[in-house]
PDB file of N, CA and C in Angstrom:
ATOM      1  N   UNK A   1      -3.772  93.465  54.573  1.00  0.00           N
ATOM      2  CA  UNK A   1      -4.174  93.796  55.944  1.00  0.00           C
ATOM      3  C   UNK A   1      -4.795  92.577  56.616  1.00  0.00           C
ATOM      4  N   UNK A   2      -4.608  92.525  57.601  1.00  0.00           N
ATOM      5  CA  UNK A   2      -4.717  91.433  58.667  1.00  0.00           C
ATOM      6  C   UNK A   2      -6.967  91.850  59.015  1.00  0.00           C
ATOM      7  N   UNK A   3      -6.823  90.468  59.610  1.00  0.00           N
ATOM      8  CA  UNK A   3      -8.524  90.942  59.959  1.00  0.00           C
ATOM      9  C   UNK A   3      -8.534  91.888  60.939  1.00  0.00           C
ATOM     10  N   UNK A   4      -7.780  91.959  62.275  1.00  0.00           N
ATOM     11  CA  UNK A   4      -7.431  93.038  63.003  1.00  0.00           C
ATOM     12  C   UNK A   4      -7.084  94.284  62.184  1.00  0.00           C
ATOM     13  N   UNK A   5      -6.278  94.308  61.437  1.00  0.00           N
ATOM     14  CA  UNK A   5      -6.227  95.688  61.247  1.00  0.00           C
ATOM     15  C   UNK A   5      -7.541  96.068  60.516  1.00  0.00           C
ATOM     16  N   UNK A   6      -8.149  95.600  59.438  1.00  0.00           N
ATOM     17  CA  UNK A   6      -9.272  95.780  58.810  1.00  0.00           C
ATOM     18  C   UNK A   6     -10.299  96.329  59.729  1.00  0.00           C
ATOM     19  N   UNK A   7     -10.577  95.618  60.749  1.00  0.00           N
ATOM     20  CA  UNK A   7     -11.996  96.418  61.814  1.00  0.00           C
ATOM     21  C   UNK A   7     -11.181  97.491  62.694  1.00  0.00           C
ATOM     22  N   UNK A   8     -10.235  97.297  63.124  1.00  0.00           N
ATOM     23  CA  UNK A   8      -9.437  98.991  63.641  1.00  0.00           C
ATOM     24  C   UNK A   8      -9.568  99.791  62.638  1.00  0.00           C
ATOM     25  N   UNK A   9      -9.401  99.467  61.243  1.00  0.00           N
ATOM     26  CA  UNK A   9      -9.670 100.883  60.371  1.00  0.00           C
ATOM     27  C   UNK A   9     -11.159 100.831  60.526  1.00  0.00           C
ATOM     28  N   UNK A  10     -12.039 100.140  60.141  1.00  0.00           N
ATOM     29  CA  UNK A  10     -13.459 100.279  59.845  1.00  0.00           C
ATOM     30  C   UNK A  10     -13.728 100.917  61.379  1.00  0.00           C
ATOM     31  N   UNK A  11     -13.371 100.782  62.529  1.00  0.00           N
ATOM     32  CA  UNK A  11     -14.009 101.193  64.070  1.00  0.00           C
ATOM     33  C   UNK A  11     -13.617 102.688  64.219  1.00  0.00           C
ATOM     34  N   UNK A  12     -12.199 102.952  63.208  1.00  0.00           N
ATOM     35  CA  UNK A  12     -11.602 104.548  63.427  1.00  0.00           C
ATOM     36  C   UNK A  12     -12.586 105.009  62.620  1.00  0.00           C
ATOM     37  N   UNK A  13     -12.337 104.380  61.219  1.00  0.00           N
ATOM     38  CA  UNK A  13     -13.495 105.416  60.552  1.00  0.00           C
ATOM     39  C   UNK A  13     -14.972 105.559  60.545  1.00  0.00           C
ATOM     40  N   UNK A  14     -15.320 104.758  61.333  1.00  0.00           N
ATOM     41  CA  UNK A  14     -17.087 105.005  61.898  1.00  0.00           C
ATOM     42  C   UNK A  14     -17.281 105.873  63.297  1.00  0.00           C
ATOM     43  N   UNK A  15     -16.344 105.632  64.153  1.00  0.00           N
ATOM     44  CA  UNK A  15     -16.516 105.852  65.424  1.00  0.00           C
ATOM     45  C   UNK A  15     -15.540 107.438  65.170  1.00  0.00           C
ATOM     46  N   UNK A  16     -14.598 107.929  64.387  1.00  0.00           N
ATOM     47  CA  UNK A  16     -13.665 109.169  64.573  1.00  0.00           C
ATOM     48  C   UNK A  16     -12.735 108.573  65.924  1.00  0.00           C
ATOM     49  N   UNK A  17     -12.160 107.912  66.028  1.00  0.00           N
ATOM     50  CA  UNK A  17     -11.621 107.514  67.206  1.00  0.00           C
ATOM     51  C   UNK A  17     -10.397 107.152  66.687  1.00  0.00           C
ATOM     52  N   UNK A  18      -9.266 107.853  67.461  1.00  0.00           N
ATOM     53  CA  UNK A  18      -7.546 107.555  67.268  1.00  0.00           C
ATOM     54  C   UNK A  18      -6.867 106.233  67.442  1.00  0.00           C
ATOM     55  N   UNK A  19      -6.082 105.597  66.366  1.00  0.00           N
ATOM     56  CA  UNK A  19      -5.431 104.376  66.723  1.00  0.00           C
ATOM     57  C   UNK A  19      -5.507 104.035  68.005  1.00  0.00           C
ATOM     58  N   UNK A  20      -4.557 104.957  68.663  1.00  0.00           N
ATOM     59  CA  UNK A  20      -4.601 104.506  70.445  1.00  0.00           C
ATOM     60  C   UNK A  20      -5.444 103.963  70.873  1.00  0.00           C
ATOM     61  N   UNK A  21      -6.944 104.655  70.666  1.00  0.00           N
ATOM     62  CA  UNK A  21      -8.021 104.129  71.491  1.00  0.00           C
ATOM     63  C   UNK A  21      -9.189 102.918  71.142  1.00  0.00           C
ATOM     64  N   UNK A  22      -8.285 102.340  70.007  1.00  0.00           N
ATOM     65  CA  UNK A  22      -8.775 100.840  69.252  1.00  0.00           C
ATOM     66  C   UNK A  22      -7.387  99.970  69.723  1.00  0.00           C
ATOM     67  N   UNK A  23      -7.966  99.076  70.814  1.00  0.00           N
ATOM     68  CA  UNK A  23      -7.556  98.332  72.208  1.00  0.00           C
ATOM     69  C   UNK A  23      -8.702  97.170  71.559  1.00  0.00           C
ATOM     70  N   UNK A  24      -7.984  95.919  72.060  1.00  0.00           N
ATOM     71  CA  UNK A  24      -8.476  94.944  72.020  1.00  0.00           C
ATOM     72  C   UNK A  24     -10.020  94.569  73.244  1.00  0.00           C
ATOM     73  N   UNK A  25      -9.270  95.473  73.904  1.00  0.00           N
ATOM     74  CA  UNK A  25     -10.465  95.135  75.348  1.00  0.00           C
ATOM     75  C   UNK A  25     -11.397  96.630  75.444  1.00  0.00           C
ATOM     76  N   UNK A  26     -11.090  97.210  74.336  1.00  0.00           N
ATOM     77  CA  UNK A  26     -12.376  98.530  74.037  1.00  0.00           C
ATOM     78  C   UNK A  26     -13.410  98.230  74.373  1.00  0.00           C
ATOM     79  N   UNK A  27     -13.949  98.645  74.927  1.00  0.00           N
ATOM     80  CA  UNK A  27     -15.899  98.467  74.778  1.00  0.00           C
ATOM     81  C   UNK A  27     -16.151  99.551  73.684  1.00  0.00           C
ATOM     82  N   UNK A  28     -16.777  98.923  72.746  1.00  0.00           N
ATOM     83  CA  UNK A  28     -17.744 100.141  71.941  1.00  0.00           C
ATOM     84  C   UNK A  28     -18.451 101.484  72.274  1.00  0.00           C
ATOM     85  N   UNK A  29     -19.074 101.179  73.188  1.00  0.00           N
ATOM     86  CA  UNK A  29     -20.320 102.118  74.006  1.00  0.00           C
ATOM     87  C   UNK A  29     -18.956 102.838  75.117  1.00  0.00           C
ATOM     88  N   UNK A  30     -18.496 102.155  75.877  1.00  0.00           N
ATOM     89  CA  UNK A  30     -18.075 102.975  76.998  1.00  0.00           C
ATOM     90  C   UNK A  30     -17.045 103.757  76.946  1.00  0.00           C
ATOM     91  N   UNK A  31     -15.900 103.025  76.254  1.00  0.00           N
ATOM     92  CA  UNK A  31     -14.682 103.443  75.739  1.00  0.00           C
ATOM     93  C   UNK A  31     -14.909 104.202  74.401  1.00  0.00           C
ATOM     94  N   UNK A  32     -15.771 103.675  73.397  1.00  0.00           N
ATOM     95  CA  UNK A  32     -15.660 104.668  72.056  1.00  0.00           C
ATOM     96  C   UNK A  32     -16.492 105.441  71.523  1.00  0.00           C
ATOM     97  N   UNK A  33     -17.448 105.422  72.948  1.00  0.00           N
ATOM     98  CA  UNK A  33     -18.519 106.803  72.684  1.00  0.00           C
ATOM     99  C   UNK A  33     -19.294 105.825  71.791  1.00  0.00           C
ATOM    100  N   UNK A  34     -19.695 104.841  71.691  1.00  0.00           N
ATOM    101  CA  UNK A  34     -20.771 104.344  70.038  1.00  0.00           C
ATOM    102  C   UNK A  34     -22.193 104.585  71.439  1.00  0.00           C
ATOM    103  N   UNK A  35     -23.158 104.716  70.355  1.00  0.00           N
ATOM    104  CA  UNK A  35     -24.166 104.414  70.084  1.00  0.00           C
ATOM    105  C   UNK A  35     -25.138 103.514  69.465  1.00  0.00           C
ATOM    106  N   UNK A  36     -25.821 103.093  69.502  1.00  0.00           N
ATOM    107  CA  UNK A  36     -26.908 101.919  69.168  1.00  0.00           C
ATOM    108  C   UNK A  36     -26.889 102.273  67.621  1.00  0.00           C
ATOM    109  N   UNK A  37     -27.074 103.694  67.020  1.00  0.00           N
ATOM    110  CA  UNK A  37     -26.894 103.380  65.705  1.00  0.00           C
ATOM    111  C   UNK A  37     -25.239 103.136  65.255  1.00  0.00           C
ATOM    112  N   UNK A  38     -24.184 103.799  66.050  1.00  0.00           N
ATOM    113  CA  UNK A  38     -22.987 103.224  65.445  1.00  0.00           C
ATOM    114  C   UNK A  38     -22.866 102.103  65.584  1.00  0.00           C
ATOM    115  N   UNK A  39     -23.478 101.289  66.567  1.00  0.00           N
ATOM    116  CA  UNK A  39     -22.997  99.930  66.786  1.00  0.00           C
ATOM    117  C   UNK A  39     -23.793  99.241  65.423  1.00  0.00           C
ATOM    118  N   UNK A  40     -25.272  99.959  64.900  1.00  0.00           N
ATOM    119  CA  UNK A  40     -25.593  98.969  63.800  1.00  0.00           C
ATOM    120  C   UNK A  40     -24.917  99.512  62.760  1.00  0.00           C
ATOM    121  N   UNK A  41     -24.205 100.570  62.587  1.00  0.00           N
ATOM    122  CA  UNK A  41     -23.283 100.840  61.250  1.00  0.00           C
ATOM    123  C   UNK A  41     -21.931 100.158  61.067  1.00  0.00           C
ATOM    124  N   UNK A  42     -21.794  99.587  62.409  1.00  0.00           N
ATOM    125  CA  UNK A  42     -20.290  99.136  62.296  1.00  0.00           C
ATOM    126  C   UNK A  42     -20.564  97.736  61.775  1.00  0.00           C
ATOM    127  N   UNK A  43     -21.635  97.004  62.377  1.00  0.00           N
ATOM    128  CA  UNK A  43     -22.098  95.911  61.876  1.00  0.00           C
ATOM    129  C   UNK A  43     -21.927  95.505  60.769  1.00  0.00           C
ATOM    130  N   UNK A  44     -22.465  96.785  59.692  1.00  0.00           N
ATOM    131  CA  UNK A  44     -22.922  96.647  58.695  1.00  0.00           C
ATOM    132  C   UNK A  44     -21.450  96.699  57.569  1.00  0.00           C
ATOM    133  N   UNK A  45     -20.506  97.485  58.173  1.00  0.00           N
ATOM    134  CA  UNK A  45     -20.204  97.941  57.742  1.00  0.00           C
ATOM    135  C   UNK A  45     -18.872  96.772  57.497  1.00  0.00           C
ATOM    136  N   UNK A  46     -18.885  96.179  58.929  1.00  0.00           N
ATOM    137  CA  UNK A  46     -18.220  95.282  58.894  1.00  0.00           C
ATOM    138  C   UNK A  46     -18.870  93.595  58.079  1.00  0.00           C
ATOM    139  N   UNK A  47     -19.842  93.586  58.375  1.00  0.00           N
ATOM    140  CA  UNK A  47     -20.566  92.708  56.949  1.00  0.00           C
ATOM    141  C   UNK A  47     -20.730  92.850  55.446  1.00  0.00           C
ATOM    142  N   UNK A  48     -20.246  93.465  55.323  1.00  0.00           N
ATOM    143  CA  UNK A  48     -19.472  94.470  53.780  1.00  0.00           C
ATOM    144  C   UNK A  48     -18.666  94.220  53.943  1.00  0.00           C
ATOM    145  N   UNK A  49     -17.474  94.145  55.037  1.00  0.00           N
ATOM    146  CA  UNK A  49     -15.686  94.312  54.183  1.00  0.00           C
ATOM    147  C   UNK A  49     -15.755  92.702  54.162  1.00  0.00           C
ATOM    148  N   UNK A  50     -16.254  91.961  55.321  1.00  0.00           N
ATOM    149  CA  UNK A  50     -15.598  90.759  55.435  1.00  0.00           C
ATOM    150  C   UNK A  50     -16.675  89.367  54.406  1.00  0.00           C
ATOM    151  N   UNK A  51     -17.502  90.342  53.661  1.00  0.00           N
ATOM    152  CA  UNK A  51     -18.475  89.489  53.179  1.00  0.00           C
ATOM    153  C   UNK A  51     -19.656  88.217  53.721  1.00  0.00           C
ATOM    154  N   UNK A  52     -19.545  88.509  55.366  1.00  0.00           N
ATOM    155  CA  UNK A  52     -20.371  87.458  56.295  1.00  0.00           C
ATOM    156  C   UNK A  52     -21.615  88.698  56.738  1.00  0.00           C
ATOM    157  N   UNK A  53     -22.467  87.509  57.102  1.00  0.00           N
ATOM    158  CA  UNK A  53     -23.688  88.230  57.523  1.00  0.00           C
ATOM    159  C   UNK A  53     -23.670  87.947  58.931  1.00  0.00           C
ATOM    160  N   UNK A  54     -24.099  88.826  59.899  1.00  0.00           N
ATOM    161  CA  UNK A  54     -24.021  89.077  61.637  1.00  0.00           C
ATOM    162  C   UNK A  54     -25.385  89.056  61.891  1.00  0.00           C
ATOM    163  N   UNK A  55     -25.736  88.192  62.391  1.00  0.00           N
ATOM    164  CA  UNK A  55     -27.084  87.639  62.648  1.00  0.00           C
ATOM    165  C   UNK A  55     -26.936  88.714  64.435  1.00  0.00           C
ATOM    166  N   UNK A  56     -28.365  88.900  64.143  1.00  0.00           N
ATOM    167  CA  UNK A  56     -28.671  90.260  65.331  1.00  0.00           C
ATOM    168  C   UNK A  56     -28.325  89.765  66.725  1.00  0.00           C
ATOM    169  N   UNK A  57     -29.049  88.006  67.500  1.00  0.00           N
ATOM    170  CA  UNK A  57     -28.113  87.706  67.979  1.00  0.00           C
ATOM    171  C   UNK A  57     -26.523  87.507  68.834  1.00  0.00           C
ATOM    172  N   UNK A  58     -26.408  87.450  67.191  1.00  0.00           N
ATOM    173  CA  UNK A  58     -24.451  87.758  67.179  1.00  0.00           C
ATOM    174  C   UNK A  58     -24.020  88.942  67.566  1.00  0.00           C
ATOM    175  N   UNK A  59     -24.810  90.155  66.815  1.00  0.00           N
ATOM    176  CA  UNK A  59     -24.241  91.791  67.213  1.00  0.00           C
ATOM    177  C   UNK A  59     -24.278  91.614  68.493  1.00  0.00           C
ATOM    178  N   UNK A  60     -25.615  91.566  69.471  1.00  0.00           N
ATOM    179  CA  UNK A  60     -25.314  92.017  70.209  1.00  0.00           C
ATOM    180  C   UNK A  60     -24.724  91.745  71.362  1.00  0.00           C
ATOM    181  N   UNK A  61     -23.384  90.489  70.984  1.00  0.00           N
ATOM    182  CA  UNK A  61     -22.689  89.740  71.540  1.00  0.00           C
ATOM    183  C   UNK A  61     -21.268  90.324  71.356  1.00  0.00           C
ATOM    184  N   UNK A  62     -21.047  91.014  70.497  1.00  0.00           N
ATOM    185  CA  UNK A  62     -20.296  91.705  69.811  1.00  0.00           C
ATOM    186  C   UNK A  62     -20.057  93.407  70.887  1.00  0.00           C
ATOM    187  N   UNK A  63     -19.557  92.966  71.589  1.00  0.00           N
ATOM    188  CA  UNK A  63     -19.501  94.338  73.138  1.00  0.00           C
ATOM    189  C   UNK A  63     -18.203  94.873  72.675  1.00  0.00           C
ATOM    190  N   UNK A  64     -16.951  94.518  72.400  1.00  0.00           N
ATOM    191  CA  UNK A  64     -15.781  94.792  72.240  1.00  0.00           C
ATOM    192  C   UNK A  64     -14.850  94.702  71.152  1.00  0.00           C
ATOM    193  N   UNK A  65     -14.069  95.617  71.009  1.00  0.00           N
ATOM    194  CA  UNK A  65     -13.193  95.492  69.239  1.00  0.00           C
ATOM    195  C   UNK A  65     -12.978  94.181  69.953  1.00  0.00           C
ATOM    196  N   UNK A  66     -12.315  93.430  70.390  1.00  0.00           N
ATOM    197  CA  UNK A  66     -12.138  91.944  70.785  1.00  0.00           C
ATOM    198  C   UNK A  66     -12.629  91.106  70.026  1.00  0.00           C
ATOM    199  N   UNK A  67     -14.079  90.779  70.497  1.00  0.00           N
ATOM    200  CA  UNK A  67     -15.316  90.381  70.277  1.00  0.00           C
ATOM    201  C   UNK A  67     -15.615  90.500  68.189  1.00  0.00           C
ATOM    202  N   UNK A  68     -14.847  91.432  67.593  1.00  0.00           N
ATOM    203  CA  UNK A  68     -15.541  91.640  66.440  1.00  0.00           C
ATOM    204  C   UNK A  68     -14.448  91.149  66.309  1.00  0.00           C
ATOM    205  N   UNK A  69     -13.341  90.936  66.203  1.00  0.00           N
ATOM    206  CA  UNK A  69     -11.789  90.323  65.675  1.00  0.00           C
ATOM    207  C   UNK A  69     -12.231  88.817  65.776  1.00  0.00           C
ATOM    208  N   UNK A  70     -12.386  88.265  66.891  1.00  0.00           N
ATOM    209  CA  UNK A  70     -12.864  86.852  66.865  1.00  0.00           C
ATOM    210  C   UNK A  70     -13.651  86.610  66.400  1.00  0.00           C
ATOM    211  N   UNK A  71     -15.113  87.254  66.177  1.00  0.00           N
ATOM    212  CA  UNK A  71     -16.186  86.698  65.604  1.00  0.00           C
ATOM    213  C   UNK A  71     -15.991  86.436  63.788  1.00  0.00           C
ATOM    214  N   UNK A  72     -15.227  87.489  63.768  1.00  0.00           N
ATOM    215  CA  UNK A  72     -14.731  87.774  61.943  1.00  0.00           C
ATOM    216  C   UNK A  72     -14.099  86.596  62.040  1.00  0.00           C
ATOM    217  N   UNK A  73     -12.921  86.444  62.493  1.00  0.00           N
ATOM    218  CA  UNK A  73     -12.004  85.064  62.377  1.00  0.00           C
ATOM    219  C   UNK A  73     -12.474  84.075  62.410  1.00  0.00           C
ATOM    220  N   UNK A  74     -13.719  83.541  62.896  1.00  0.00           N
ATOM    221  CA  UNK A  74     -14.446  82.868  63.059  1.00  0.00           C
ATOM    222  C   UNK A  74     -14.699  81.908  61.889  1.00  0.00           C
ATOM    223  N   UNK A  75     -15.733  82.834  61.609  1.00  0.00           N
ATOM    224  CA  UNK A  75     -16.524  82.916  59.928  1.00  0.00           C
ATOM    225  C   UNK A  75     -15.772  82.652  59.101  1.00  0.00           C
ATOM    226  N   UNK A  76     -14.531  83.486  59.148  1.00  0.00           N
ATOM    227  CA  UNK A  76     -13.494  83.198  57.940  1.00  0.00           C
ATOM    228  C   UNK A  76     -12.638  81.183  57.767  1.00  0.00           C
ATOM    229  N   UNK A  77     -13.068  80.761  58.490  1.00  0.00           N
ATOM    230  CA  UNK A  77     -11.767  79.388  58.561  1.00  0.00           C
ATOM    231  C   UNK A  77     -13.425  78.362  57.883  1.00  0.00           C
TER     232      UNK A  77
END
């Protein structure tokens, strides 16, 4: 699995939210219903699969599945 697909699964299965509606230009909060604690579970959750740590900072720079695809890719090179 690609790093994209990896946080579309981790965003469906935290958030209950259908393929369809994991869009690159999602907002978390507006588009996927999150909340302040989903947004720190996804964090987390996503600092677990990809083995990097998300400095608080960083989260809350982190507005859009977008935003978490690049930031992962990031880290990774």
């Amino acid at each position: 699995m690609s790093v994209e697909e990896k946080i579309k699964q981790i965003i469906k299965d935290q958030l209950g939210v259908s393929e369809d509606e994991v869009k690159p230009e999602a907002s978390f909060v507006e588009d996927l219903g999150a909340d302040s604690l989903d947004l720190t579970e996804l964090i987390m959750a996503m600092e677990e699969e990809f083995g990097v740590e998300i400095a608080d900072e960083d989260a809350q720079k982190i507005l859009k599945v977008k935003d978490a695809i690049n930031y992962i890719e990031s880290k990774q090179k």
